[in-house]
Protein backbone atom coordinates (compact mmCIF):
# COMPACT_ATOMS: atom_id res chain seq x y z
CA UNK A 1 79.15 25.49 -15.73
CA UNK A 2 78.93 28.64 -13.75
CA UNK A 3 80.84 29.09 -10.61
CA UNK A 4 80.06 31.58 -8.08
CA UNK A 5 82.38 32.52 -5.19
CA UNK A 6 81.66 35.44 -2.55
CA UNK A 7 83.00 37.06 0.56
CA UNK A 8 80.48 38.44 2.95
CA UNK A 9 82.32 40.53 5.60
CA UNK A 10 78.89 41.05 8.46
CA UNK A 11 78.57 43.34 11.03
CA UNK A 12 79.55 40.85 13.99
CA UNK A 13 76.24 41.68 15.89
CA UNK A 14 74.65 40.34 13.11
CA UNK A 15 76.47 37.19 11.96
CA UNK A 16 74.84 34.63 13.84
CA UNK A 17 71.14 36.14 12.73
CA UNK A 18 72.52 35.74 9.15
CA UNK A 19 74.44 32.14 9.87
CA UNK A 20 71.02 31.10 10.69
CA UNK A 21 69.01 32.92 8.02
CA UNK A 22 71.51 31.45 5.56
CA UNK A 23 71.02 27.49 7.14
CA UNK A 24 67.49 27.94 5.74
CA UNK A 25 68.27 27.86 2.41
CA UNK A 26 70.86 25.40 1.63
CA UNK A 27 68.42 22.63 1.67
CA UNK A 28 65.58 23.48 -0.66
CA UNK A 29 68.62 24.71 -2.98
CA UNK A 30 70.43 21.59 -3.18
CA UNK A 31 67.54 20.01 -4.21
CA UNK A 32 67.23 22.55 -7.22
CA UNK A 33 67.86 21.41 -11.15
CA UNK A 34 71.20 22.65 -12.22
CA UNK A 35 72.82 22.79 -8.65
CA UNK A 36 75.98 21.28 -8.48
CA UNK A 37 77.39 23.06 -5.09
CA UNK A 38 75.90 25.46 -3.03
CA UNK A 39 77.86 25.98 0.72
CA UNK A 40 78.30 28.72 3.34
CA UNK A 41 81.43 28.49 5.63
CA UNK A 42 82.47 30.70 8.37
CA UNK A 43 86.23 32.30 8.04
CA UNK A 44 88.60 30.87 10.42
CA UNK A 45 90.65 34.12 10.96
CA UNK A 46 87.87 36.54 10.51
CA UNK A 47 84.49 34.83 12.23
CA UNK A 48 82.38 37.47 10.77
CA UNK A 49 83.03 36.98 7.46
CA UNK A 50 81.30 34.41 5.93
CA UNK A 51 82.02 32.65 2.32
CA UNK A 52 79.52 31.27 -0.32
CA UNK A 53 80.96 29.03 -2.57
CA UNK A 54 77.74 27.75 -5.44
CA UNK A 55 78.42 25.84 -8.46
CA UNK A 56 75.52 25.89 -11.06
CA UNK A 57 74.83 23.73 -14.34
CA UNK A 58 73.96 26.51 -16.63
CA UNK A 59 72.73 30.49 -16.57
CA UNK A 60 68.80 29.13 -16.78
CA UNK A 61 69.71 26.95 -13.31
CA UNK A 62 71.14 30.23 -11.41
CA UNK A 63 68.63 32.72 -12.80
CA UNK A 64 65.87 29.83 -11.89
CA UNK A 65 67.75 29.95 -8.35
CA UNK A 66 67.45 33.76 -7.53
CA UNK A 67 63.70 33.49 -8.39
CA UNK A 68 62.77 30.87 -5.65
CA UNK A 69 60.75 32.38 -2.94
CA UNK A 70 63.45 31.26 -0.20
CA UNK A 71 65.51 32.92 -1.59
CA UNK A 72 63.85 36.51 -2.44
CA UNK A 73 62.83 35.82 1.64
CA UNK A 74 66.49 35.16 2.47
CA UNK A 75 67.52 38.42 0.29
CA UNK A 76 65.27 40.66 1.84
CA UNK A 77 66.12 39.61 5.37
CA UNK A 78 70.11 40.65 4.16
CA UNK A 79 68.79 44.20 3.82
CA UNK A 80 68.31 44.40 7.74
CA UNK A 81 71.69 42.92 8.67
CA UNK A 82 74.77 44.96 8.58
CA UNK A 83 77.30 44.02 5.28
CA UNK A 84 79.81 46.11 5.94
CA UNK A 85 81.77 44.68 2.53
CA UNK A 86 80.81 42.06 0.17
CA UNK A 87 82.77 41.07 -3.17
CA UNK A 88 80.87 38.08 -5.52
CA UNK A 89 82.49 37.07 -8.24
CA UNK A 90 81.08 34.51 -11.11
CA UNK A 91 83.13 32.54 -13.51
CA UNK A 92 82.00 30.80 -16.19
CA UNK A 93 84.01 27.76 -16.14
CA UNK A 94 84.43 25.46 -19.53
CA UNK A 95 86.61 23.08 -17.72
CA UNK A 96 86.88 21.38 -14.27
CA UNK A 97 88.49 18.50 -12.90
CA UNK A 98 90.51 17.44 -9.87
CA UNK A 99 93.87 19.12 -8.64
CA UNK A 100 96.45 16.96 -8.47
CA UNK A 101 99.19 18.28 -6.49
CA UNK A 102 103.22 17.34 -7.30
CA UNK A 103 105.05 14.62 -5.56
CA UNK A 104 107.61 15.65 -2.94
């Protein structure tokens, strides 16, 4: 499983054009092979940074993923919004399951 996790940090006169550029594509990618997770949120502290959290089966589902129309539309539009920082990091994970957290 690959796991992607990224921090966004938008101009704020451009986060709501990208909020809604970004609600496009969570649809047509959830119904893609090989997607396990794919979300957006909003930062509570920070509203114009934004956080993309995917979750993919395998390198063929993620490189199938960044080839999808949608998405090459959604990536272009980026390039006329402000990202004043972004960090993406991928893991490759060989084991997940749930937290469990100690008694008290």
């Amino acid at each position: 499983m690959l796991a992607i996790s990224a921090r966004i940090e938008i101009d704020p006169k451009d986060s709501a054009a990208y909020i809604a550029a970004a609600q496009k594509i969570i649809d047509p990618t959830h119904t893609e092979p090989g997607c396990l997770l794919y979300c957006f949120a909003v930062d509570i502290i920070h509203s114009n940074v934004i956080w993309v959290t995917e979750q993919w089966e395998d390198e063929a589902a993620l490189i199938n993923h960044l080839q999808m129309p949608y998405i090459l539309e959604f990536l272009a539009f980026c390039e006329t919004v402000s990202i004043t920082d972004m960090n993406i990091i991928r893991f490759d994970v060989s084991a997940a399951g749930p937290l469990e957290l100690p008694e008290s």
